[in-house]
C-alpha atoms as a PDB file:
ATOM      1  CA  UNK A   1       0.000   0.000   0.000  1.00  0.00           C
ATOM      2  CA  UNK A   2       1.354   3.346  -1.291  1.00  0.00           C
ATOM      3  CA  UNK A   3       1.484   5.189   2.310  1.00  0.00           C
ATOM      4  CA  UNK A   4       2.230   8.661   0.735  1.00  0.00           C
ATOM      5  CA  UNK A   5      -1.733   8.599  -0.773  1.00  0.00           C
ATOM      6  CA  UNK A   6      -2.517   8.481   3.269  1.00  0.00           C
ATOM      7  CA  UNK A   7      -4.241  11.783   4.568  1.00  0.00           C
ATOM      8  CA  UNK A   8      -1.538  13.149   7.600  1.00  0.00           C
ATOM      9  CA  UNK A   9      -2.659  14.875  10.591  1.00  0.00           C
ATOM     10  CA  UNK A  10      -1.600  18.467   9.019  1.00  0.00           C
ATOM     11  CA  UNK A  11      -3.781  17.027   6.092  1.00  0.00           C
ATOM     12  CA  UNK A  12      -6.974  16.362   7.829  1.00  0.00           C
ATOM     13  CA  UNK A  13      -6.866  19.894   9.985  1.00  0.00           C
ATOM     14  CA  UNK A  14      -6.248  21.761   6.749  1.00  0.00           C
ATOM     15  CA  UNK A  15      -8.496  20.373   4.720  1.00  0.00           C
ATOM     16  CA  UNK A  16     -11.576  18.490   6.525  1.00  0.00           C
ATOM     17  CA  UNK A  17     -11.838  19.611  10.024  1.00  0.00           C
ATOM     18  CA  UNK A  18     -13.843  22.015  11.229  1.00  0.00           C
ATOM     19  CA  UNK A  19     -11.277  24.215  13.598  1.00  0.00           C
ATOM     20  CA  UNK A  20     -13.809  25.218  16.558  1.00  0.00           C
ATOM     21  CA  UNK A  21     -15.221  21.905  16.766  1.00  0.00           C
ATOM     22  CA  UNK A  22     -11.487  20.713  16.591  1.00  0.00           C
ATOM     23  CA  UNK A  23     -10.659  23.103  19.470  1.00  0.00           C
ATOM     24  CA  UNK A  24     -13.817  21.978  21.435  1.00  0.00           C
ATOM     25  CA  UNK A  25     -12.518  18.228  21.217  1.00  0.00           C
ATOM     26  CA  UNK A  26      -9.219  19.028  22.388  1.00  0.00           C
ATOM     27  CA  UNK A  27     -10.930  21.390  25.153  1.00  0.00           C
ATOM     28  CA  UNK A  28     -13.032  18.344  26.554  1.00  0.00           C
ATOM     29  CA  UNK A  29      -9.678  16.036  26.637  1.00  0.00           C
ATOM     30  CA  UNK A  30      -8.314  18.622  28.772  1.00  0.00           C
ATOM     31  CA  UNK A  31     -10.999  19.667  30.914  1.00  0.00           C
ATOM     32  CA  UNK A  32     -11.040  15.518  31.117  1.00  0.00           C
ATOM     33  CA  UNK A  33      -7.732  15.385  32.152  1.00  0.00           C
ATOM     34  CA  UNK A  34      -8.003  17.799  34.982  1.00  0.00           C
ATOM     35  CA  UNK A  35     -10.707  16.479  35.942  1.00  0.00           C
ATOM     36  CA  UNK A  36      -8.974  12.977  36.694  1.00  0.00           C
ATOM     37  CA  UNK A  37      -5.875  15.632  38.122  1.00  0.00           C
ATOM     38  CA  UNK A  38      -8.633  17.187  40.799  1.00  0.00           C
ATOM     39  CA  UNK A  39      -9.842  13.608  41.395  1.00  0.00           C
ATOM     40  CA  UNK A  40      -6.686  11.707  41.928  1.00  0.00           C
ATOM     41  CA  UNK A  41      -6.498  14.578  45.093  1.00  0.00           C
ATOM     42  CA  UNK A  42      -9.100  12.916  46.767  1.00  0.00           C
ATOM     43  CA  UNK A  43     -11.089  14.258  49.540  1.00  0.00           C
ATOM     44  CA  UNK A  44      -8.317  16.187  50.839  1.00  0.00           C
ATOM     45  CA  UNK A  45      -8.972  19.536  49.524  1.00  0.00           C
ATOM     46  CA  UNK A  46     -12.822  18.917  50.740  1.00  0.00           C
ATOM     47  CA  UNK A  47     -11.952  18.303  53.455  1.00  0.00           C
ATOM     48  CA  UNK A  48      -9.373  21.031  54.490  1.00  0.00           C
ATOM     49  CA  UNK A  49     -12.185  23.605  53.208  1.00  0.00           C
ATOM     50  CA  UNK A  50     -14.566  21.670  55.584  1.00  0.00           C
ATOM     51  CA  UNK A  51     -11.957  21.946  58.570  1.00  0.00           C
ATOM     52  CA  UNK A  52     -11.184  25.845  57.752  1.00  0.00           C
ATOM     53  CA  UNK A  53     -14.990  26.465  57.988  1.00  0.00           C
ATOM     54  CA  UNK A  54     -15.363  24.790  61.494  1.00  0.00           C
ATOM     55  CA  UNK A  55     -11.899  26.326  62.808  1.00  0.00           C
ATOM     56  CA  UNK A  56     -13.493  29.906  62.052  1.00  0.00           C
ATOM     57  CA  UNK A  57     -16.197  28.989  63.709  1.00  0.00           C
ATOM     58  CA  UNK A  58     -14.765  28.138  66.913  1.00  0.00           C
ATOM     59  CA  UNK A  59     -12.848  31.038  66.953  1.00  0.00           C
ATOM     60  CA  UNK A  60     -15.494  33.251  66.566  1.00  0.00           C
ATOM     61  CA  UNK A  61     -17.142  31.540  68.963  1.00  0.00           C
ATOM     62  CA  UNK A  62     -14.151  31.101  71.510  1.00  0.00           C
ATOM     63  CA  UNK A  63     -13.868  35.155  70.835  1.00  0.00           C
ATOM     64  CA  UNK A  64     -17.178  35.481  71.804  1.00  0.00           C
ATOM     65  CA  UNK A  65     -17.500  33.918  74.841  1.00  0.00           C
ATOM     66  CA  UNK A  66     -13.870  35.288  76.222  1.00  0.00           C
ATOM     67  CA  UNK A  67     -16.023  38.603  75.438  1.00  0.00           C
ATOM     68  CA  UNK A  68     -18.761  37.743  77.534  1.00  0.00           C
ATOM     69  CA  UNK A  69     -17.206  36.555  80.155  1.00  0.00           C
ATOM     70  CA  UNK A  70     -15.016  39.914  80.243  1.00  0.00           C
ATOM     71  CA  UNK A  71     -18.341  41.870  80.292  1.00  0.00           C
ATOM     72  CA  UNK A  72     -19.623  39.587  83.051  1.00  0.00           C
ATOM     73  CA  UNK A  73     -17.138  40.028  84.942  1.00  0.00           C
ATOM     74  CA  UNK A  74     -16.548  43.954  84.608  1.00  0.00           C
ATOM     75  CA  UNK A  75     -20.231  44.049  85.544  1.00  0.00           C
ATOM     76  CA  UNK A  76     -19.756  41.489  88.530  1.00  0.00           C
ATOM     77  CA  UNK A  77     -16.708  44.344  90.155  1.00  0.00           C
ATOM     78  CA  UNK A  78     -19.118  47.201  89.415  1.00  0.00           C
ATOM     79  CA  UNK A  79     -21.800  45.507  91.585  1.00  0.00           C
ATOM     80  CA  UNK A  80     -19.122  44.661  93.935  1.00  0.00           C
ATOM     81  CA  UNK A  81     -18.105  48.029  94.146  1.00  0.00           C
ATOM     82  CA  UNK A  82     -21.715  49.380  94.366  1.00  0.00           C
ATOM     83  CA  UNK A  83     -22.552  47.381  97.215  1.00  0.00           C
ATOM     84  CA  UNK A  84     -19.751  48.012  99.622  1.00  0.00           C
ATOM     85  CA  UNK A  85     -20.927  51.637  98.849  1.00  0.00           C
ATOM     86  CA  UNK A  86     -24.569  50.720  99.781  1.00  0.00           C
ATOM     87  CA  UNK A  87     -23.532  48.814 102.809  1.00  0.00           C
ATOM     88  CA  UNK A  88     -21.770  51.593 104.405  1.00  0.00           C
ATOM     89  CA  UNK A  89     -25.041  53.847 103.107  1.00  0.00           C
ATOM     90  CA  UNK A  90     -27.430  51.667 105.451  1.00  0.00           C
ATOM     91  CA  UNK A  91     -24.839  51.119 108.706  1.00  0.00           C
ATOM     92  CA  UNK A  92     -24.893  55.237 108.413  1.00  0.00           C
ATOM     93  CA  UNK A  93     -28.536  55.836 107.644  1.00  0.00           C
ATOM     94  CA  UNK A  94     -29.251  53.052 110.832  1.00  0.00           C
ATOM     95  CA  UNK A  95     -27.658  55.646 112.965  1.00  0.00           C
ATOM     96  CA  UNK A  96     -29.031  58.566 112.071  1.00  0.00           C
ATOM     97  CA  UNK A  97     -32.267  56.650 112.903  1.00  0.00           C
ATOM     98  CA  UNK A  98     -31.323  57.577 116.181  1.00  0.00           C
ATOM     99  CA  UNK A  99     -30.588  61.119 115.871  1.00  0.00           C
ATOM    100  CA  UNK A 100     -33.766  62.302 114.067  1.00  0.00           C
ATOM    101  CA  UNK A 101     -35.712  64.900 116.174  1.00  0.00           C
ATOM    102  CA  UNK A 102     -38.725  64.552 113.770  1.00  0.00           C
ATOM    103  CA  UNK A 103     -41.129  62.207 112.767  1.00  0.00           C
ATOM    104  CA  UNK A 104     -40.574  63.732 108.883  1.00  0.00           C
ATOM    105  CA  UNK A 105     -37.136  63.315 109.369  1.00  0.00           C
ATOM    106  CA  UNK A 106     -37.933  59.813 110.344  1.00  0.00           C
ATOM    107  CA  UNK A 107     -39.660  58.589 107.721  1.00  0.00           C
ATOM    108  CA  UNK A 108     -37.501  60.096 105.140  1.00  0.00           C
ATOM    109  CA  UNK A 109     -34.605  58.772 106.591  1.00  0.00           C
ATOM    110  CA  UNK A 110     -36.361  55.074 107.051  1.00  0.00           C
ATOM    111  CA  UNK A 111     -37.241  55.183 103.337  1.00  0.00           C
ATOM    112  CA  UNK A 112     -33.652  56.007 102.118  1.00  0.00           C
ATOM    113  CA  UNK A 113     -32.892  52.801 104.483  1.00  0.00           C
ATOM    114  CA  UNK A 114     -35.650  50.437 102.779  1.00  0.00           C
ATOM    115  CA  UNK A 115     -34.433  51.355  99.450  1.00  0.00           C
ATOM    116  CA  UNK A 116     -30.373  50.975 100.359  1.00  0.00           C
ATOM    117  CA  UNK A 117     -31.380  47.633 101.827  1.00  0.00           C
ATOM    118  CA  UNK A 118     -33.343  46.804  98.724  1.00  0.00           C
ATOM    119  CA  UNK A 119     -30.873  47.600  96.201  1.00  0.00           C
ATOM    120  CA  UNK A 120     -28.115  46.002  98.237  1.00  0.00           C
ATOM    121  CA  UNK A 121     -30.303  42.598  98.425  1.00  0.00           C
ATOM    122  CA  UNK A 122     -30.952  42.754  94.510  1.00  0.00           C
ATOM    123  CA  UNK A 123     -26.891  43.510  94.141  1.00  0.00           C
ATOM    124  CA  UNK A 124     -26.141  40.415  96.197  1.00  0.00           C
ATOM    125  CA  UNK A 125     -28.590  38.099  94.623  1.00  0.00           C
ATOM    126  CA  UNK A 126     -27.465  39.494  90.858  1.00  0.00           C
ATOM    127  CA  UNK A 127     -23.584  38.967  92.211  1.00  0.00           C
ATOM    128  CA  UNK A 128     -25.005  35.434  93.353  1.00  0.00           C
ATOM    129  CA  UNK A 129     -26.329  34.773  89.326  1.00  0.00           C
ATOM    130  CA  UNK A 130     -23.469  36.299  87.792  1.00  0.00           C
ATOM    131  CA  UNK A 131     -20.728  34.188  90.111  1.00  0.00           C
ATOM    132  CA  UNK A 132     -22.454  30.901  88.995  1.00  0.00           C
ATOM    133  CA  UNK A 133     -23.123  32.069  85.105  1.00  0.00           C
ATOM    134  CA  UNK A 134     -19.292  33.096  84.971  1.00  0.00           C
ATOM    135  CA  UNK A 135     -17.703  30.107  86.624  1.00  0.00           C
ATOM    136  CA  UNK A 136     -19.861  27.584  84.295  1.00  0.00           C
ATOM    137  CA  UNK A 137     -18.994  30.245  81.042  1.00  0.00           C
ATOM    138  CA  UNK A 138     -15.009  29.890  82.388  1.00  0.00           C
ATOM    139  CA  UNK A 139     -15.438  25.810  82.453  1.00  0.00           C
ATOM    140  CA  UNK A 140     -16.750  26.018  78.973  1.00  0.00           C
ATOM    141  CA  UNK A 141     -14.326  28.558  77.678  1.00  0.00           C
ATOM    142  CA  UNK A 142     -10.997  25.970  78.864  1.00  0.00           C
ATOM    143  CA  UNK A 143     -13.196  23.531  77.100  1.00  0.00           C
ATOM    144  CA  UNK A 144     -13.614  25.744  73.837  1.00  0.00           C
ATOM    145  CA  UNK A 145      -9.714  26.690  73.902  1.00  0.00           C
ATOM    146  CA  UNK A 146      -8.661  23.374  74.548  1.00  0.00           C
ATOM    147  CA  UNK A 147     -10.970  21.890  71.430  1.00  0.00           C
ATOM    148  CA  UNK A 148      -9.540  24.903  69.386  1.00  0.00           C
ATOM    149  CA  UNK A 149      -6.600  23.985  69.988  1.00  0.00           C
ATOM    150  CA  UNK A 150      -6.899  20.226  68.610  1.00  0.00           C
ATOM    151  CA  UNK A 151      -8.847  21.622  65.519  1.00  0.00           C
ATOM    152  CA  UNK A 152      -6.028  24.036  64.538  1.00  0.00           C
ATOM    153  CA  UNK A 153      -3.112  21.215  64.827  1.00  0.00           C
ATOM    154  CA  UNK A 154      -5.610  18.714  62.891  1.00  0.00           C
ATOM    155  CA  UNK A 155      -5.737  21.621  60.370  1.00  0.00           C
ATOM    156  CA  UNK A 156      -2.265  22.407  59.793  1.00  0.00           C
ATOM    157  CA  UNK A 157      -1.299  18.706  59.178  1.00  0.00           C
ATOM    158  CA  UNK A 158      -3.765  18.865  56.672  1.00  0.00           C
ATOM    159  CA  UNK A 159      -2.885  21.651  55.095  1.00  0.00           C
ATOM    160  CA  UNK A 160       0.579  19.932  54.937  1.00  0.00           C
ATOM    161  CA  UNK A 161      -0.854  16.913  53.306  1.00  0.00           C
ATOM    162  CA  UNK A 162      -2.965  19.188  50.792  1.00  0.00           C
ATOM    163  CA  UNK A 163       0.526  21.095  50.192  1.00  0.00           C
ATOM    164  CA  UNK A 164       2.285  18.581  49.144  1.00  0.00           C
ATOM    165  CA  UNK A 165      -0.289  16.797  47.304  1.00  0.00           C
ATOM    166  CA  UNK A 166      -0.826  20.027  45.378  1.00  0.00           C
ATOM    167  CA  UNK A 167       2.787  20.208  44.801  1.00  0.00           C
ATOM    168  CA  UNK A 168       2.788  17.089  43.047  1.00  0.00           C
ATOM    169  CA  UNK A 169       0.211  17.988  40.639  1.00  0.00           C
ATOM    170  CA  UNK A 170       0.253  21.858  40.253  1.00  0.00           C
ATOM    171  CA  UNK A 171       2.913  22.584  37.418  1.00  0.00           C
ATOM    172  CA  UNK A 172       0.200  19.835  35.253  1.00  0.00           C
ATOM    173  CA  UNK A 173      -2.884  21.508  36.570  1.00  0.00           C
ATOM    174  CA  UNK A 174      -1.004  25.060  35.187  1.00  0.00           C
ATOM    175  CA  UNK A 175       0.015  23.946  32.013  1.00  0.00           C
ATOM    176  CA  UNK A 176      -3.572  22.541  31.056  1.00  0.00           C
ATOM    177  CA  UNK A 177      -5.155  25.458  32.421  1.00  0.00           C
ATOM    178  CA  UNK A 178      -2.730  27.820  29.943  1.00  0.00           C
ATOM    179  CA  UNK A 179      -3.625  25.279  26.821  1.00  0.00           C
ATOM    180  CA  UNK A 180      -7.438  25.656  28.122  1.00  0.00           C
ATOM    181  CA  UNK A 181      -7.494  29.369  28.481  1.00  0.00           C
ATOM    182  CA  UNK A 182      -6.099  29.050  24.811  1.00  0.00           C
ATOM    183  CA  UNK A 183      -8.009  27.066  23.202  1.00  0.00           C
ATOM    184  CA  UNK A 184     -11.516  28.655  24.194  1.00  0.00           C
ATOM    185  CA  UNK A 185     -10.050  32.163  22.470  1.00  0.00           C
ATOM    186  CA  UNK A 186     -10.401  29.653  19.223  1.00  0.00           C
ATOM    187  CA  UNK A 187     -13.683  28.131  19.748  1.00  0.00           C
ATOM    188  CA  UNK A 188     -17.039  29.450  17.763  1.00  0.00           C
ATOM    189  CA  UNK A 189     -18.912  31.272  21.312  1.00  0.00           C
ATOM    190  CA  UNK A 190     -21.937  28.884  19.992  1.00  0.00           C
ATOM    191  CA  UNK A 191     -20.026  25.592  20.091  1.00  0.00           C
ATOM    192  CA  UNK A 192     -18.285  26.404  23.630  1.00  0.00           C
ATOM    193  CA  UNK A 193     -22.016  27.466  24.785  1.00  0.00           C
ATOM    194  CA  UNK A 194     -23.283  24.289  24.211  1.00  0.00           C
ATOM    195  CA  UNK A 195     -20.221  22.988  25.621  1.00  0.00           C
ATOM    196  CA  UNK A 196     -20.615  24.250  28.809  1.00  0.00           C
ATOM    197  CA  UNK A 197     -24.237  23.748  29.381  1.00  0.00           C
ATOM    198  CA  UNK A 198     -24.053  19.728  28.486  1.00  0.00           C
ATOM    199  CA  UNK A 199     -20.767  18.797  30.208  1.00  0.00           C
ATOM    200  CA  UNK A 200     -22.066  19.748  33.839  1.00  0.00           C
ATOM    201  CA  UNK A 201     -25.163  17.535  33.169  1.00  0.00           C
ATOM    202  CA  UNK A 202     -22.958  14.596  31.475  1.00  0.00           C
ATOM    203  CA  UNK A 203     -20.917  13.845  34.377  1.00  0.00           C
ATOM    204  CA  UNK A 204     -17.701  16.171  32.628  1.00  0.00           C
ATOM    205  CA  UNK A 205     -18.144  14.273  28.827  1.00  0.00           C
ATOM    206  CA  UNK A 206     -19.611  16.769  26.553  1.00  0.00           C
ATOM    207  CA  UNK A 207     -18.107  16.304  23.400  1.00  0.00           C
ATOM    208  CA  UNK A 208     -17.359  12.891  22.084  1.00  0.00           C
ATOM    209  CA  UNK A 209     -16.413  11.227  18.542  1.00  0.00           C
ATOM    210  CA  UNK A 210     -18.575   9.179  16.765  1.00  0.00           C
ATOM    211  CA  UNK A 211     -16.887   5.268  16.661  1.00  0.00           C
ATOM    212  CA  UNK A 212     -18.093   2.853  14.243  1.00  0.00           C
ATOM    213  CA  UNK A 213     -21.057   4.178  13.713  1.00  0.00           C
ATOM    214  CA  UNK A 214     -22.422   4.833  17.370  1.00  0.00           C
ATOM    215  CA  UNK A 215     -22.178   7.322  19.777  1.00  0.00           C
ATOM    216  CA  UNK A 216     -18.456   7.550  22.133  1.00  0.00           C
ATOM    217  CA  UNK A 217     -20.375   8.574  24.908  1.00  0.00           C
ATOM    218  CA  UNK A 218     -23.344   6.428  25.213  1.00  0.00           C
ATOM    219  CA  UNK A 219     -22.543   3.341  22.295  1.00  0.00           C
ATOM    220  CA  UNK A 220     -26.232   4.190  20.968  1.00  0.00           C
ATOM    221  CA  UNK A 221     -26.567   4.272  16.889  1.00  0.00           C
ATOM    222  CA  UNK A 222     -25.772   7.400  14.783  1.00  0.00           C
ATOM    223  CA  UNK A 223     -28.499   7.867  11.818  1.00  0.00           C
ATOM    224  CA  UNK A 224     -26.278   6.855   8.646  1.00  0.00           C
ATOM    225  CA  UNK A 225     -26.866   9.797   6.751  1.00  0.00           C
ATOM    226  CA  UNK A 226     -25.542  11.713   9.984  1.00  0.00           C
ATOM    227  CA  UNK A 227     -22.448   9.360  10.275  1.00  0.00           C
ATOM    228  CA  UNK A 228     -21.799  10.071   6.552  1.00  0.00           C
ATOM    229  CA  UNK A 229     -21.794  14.245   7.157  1.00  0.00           C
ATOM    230  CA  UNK A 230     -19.486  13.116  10.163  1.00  0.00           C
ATOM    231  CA  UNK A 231     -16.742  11.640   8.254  1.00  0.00           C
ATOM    232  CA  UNK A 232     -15.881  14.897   6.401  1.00  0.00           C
ATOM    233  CA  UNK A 233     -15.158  16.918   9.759  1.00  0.00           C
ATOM    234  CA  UNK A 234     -17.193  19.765   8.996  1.00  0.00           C
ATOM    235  CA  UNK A 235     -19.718  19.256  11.474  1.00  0.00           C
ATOM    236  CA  UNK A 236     -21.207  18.172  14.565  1.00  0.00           C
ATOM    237  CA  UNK A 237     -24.413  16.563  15.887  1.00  0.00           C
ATOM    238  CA  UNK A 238     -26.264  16.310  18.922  1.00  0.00           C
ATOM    239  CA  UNK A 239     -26.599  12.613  20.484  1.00  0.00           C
ATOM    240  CA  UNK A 240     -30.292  12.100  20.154  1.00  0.00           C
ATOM    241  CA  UNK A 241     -29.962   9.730  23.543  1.00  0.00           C
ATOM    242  CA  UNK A 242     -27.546  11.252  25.430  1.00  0.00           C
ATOM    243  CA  UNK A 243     -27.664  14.756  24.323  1.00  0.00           C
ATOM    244  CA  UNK A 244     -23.910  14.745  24.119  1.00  0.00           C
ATOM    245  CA  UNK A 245     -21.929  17.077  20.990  1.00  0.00           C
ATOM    246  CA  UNK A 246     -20.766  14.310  18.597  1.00  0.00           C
ATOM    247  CA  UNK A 247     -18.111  15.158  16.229  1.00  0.00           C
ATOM    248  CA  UNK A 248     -16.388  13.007  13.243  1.00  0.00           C
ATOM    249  CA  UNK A 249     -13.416  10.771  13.040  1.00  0.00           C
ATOM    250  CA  UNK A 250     -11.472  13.388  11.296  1.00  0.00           C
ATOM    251  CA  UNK A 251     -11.136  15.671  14.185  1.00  0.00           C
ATOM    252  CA  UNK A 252     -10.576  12.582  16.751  1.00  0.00           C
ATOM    253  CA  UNK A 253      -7.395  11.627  14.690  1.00  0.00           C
ATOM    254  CA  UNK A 254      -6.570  14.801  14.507  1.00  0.00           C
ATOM    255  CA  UNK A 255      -6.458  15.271  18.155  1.00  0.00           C
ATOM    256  CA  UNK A 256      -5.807  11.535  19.224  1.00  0.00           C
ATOM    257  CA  UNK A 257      -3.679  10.084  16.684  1.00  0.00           C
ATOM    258  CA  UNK A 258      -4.635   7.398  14.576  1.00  0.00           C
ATOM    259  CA  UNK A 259      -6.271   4.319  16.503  1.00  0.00           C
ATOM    260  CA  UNK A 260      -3.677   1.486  17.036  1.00  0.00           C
ATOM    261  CA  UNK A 261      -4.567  -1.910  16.425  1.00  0.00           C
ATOM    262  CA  UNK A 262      -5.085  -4.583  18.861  1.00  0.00           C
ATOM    263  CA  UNK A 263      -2.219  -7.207  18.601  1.00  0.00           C
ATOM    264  CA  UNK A 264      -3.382 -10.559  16.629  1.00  0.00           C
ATOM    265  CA  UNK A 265      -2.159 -13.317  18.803  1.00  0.00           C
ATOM    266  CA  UNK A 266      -0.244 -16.021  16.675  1.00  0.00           C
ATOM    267  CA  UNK A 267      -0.649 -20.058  17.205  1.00  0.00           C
ATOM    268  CA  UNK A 268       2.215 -21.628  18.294  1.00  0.00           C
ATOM    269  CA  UNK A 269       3.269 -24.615  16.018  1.00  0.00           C
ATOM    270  CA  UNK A 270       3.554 -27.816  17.477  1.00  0.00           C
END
């Protein structure tokens, strides 16, 4: 077989393939392959976000009851303060009881008495509260801080892990994002609209060649006269099952290389 009537790669671009629909096979292989880059992270990145999320929340929360207890406890020395003031009020107002020469001096003198002795009961039973609310918000706050603590050293060994895992993997996930940012410059806005509106819903697989006649991405049967149009690279189709963009053999050689046959095994004589 003369090799040199053979259609080359350069050939088939130049001559039968549709460039944007080209492009948009070559952008699905590499949105493919960092998609299988993201995957082969695992659940670590997951679950680092997951772990930042709950470490911000118990600091905020550890904040806020270290500012509570502060405010409790201001309020706990102004009462204190406040009722050594009213105690010395009522010892002095019980002896001018006994100077009075009136009974209008009396009485006004009794009620400043009755209300010092009722503010100083409501100070001692609010310093009573307050003692019991702050020593159980202290017990919880050594409880908070110590938790904190745990979370924050679980975090930073993750973030470890993540940062070398990332390491590993980032100079690939750069290149392919370059080549992406590339090739969507090149593709038709109509083709890479359809593009990304079907590849979300097809588990990442939006675009895939048409193989013997059937779909790549769900093996269902291409109308003939649709395979036929195919075959010249010039256009694409929708998959009438799987709603997938199906584009001809042309541009998958183009992109892929020409398919490699399977080995024929050979019978050993005896």
């Amino acid at each position: 077989m003369d090799t040199r009537l053979e259609p080359t790669r350069q050939t088939l671009i130049d001559k039968y393939v549709n460039e944007s629909l080209l492009h948009l096979y070559e952008l699905q292989k590499i949105d493919s392959q960092l998609d299988d880059l993201i995957e082969s992270r695992g659940e670590l990145p997951d679950r680092v976000q997951d772990m930042r999320r709950t470490v911000a929340e118990q600091r905020y929360n550890l904040e806020q009851i270290r500012k509570d207890i502060a405010e409790i406890d201001t309020r706990s020395k102004q009462l204190s303060d406040e009722t050594v003031d009213l105690r010395e009020k009522v010892d002095r107002y019980k002896a001018q009881q006994f100077d009075v020469k009136t009974t209008r001096e009396y009485d006004a003198i009794t009620f400043q008495l009755e209300d010092g002795q009722r503010r100083l009961h409501n100070n001692v039973e609010s310093m009573g509260r307050m003692g019991v609310e702050l020593e159980g918000m202290k017990i919880d706050e050594v409880q908070m801080t110590q938790d904190f603590a745990e979370v924050e050293a679980e975090l930073a060994e993750a973030e470890a892990a993540l940062g070398e895992v990332l390491a590993a993997t980032q100079q690939d996930e750069k290149k392919l994002i370059s080549r992406r940012n590339t090739l969507e410059k090149k593709i038709q806005p109509f083709h890479l609209t359809i593009y990304n509106r079907v590849r979300p819903a097809k588990n990442g697989v939006a675009v895939v060649a048409i193989k013997n006649g059937v779909c790549g991405g769900c093996y269902n049967a291409v109308p003939r006269q649709l395979a036929l149009e195919l075959r010249k690279g010039e256009k694409h189709t929708v998959c009438e099952y799987c709603g997938r963009i199906i584009v001809g053999e042309p541009i998958a050689i183009a992109v892929d290389g020409e398919p490699v046959a399977a080995p024929v095994a050979v019978a050993e004589e005896d």
